[in-house]
Protein backbone atom coordinates (compact mmCIF):
# COMPACT_ATOMS: atom_id res chain seq x y z
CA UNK A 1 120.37 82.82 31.64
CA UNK A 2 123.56 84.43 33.13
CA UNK A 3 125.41 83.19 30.51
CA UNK A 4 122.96 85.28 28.27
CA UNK A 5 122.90 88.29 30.88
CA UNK A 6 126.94 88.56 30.81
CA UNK A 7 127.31 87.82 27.17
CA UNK A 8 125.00 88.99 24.94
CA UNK A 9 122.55 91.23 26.98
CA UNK A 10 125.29 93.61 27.28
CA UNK A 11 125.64 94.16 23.13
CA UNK A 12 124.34 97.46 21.71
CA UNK A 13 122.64 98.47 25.33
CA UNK A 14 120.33 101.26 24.93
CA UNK A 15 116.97 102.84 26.07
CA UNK A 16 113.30 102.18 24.18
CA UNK A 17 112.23 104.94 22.38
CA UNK A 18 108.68 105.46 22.15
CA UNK A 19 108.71 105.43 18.39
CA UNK A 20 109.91 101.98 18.09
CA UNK A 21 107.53 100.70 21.16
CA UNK A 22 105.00 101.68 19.14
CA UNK A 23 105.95 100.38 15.95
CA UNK A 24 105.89 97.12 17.79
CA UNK A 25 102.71 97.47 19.12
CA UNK A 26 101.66 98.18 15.86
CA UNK A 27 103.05 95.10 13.93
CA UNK A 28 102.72 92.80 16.97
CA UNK A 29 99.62 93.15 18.36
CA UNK A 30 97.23 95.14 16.69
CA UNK A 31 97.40 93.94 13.23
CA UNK A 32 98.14 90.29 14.79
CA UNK A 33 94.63 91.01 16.29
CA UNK A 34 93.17 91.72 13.26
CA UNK A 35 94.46 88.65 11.48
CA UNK A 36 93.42 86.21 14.40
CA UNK A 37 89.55 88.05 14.51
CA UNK A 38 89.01 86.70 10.69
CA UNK A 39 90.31 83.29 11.35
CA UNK A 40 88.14 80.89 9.51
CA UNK A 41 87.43 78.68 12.70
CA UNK A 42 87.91 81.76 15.02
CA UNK A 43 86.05 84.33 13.54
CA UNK A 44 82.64 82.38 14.77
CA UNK A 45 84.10 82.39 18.12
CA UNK A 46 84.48 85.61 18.56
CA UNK A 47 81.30 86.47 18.54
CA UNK A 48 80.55 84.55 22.59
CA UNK A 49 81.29 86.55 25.62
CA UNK A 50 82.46 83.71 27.28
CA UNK A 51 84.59 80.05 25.69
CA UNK A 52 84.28 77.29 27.68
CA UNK A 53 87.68 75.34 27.32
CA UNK A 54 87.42 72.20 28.96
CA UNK A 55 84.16 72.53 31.09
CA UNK A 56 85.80 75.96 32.50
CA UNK A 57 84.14 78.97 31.09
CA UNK A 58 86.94 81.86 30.37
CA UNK A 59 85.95 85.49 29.18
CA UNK A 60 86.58 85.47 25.38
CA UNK A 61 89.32 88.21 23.77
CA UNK A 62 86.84 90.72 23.68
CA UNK A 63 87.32 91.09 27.35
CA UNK A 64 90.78 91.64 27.38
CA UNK A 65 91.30 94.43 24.46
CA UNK A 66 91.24 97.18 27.43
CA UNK A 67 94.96 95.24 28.49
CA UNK A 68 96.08 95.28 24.79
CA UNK A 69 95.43 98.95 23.50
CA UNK A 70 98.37 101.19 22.93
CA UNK A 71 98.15 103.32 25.57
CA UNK A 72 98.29 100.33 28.27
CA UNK A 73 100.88 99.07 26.56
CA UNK A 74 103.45 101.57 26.19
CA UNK A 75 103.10 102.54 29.84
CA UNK A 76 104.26 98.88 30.82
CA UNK A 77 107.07 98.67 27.97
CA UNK A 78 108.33 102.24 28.70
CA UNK A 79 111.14 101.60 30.74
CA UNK A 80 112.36 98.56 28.49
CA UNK A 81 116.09 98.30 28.01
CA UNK A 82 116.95 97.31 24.52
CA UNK A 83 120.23 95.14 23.12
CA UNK A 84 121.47 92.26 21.04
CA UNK A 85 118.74 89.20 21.95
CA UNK A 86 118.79 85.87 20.62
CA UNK A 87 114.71 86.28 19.72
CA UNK A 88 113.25 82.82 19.87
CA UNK A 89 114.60 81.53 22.96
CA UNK A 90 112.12 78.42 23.76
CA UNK A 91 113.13 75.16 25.46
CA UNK A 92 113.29 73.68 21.20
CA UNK A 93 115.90 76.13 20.96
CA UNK A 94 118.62 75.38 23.97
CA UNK A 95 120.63 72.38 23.22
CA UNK A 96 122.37 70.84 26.01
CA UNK A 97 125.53 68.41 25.35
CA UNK A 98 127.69 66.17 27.87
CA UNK A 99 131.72 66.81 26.54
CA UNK A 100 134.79 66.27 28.73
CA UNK A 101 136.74 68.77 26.15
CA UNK A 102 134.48 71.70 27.19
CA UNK A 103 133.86 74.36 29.42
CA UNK A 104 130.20 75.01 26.69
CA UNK A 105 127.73 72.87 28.39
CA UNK A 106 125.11 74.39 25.88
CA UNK A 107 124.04 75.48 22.08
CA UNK A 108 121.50 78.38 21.88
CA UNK A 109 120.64 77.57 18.08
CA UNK A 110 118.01 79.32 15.43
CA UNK A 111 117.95 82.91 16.39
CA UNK A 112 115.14 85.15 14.90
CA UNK A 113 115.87 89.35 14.45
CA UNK A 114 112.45 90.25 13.30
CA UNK A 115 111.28 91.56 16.37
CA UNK A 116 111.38 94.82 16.34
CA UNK A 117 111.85 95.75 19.81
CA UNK A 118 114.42 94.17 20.67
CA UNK A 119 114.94 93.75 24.61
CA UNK A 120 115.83 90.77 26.69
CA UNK A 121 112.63 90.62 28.20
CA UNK A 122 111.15 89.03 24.89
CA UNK A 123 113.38 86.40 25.23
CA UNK A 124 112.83 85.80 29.19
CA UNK A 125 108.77 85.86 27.79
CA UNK A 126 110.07 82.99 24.94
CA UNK A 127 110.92 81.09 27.49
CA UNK A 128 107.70 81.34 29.76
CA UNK A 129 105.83 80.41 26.26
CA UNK A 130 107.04 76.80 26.47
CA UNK A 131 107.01 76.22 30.34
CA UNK A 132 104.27 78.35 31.35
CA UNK A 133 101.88 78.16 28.01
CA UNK A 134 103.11 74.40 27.36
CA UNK A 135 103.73 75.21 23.86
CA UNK A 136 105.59 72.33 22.39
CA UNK A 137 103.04 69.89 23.80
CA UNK A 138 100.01 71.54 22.19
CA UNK A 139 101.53 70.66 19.19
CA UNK A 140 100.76 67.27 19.76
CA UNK A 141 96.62 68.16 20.34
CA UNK A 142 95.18 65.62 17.14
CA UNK A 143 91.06 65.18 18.40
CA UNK A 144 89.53 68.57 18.74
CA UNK A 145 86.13 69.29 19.51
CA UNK A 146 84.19 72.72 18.62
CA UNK A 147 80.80 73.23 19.34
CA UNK A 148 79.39 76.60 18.98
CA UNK A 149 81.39 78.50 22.08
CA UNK A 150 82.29 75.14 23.73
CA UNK A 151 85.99 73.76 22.61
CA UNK A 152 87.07 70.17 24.19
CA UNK A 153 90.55 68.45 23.88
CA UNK A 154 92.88 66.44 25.40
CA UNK A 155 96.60 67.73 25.90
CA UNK A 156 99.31 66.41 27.64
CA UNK A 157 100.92 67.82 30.55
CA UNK A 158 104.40 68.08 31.51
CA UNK A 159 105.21 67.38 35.13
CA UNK A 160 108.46 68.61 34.73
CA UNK A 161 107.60 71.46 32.68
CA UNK A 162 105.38 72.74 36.21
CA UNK A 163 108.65 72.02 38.09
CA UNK A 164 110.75 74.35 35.28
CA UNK A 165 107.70 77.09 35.36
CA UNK A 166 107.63 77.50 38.99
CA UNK A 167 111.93 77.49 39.56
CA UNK A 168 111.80 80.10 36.34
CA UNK A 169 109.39 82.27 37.98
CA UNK A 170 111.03 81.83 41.35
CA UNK A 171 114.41 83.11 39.18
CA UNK A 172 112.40 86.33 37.82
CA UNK A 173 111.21 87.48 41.08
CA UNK A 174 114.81 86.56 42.78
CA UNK A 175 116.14 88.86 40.04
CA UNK A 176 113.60 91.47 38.21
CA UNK A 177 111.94 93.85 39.31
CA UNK A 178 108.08 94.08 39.74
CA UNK A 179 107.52 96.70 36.63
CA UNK A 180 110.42 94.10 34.71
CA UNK A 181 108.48 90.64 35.61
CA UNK A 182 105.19 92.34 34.21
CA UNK A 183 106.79 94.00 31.08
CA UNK A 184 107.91 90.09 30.40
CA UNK A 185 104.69 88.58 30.87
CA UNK A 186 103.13 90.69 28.92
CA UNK A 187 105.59 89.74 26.04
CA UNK A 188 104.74 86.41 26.21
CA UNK A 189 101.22 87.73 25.39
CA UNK A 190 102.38 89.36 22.56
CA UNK A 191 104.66 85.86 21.54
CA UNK A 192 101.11 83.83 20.96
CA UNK A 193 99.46 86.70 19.15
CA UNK A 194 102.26 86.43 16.98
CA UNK A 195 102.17 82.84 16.31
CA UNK A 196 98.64 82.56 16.03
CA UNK A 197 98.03 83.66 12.43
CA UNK A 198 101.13 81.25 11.27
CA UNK A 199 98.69 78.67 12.78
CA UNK A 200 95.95 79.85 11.29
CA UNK A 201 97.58 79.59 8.09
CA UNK A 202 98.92 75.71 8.99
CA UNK A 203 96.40 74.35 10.51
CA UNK A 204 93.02 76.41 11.42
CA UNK A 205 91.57 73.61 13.46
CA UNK A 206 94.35 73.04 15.84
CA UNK A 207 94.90 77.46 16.21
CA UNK A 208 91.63 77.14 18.36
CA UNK A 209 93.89 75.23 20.81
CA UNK A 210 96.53 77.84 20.66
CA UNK A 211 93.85 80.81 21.03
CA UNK A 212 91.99 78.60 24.39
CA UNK A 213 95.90 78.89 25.81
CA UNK A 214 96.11 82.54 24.43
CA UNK A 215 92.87 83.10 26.65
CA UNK A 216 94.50 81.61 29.74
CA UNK A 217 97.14 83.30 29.49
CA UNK A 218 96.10 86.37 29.66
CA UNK A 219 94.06 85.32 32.66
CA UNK A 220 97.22 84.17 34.26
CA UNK A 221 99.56 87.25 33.37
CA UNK A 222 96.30 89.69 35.04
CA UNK A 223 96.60 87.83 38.21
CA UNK A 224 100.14 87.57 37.80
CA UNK A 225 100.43 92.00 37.46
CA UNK A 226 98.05 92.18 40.22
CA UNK A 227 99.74 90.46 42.78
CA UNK A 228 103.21 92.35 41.96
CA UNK A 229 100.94 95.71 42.57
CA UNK A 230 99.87 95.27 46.17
């Protein structure tokens, strides 16, 4: 992450404007929403004020459309700092390699430039996608259960993903500000409305997993911005 700070962060360094924050809001979120509200298996969801994921009831996305309206939005991107980004920076994506003829201990491969608003901060969010949403394991979710507004399944979890999460986290605070750390959760919010429809698409059954985690965390990133505000 310094490496990125010191070498590519510092490309093309310029403010947000508010005409391309909301572009992004635009083509990120909202029509994202719309796409995920007629999912085949999601649509019937949608209509429950509460999912129960597990035995543990959540609110469903209803809920949480007050935290993902434009206004809301653009106050907590506002102060965004735009530059060159690598775009899809997830754990799949950083290749580490052992060489004796080095100083590179490190590949950052498959970079994506589709994403509009392009500021560090979605990349810091890529990252808390696969350690803090445990995205590359849900992949692995085979035996899922839907029953009206009740959704079971068994997933694994990563011990040392927890370990990564909480010395990542311990990183943003050591080195972000409050507004900064918020403004990158709430990209990674914006990350899994993104991918949802492309799961939709692939596989509609197993994008019921993905929205349960897109429901937690949310839950996670409100707890998260409310502790940085005291």
């Amino acid at each position: 992450l310094g490496c990125l700070e010191r070498k590519l962060y510092t490309a093309n360094v310029r403010k947000a404007d508010e005409q391309t924050i909301e572009k992004y809001i635009n083509d990120k979120v909202i029509k994202n929403i719309q796409k995920i509200e007629k999912g085949k298996r999601l649509k019937p969801l949608m209509k429950y004020d509460d999912i129960i994921i597990n035995g543990i009831s959540y609110k469903n996305f209803s809920y949480y459309m007050k935290y993902l309206n434009i206004s809301h939005l653009k106050e907590i991107f506002d102060e965004d700092i735009y530059s060159d980004i690598h775009g899809d920076l997830t754990i799949e994506n950083i290749i580490c390699i052992n060489s004796h003829d080095s100083d590179d201990d490190f590949y950052i491969i498959d970079p994506n430039t589709g994403n509009v608003h392009d500021c560090p901060n979605l990349d810091y969010a890529k990252l808390l996608q696969s350690v803090h949403g445990n995205y590359e394991f849900l992949m692995t979710v085979s035996d899922i259960k839907i029953e009206k507004n009740h959704i079971n399944f068994m997933v694994t979890e990563s011990d040392a993903y927890v370990q990564l999460y909480q010395k990542y986290y311990s990183y943003l605070k050591e080195n972000f500000s409050n507004r900064e750390i918020i403004s990158i959760f709430y990209h990674e919010i914006i990350h899994w409305l993104r991918l949802l429809p492309y799961k939709i698409r692939k596989n509609d059954k197993l994008a019921v997993v993905f929205y349960t985690k897109l429901l937690k965390i949310i839950v996670d990133v409100q707890e998260i911005e409310n502790d940085l505000k005291k």
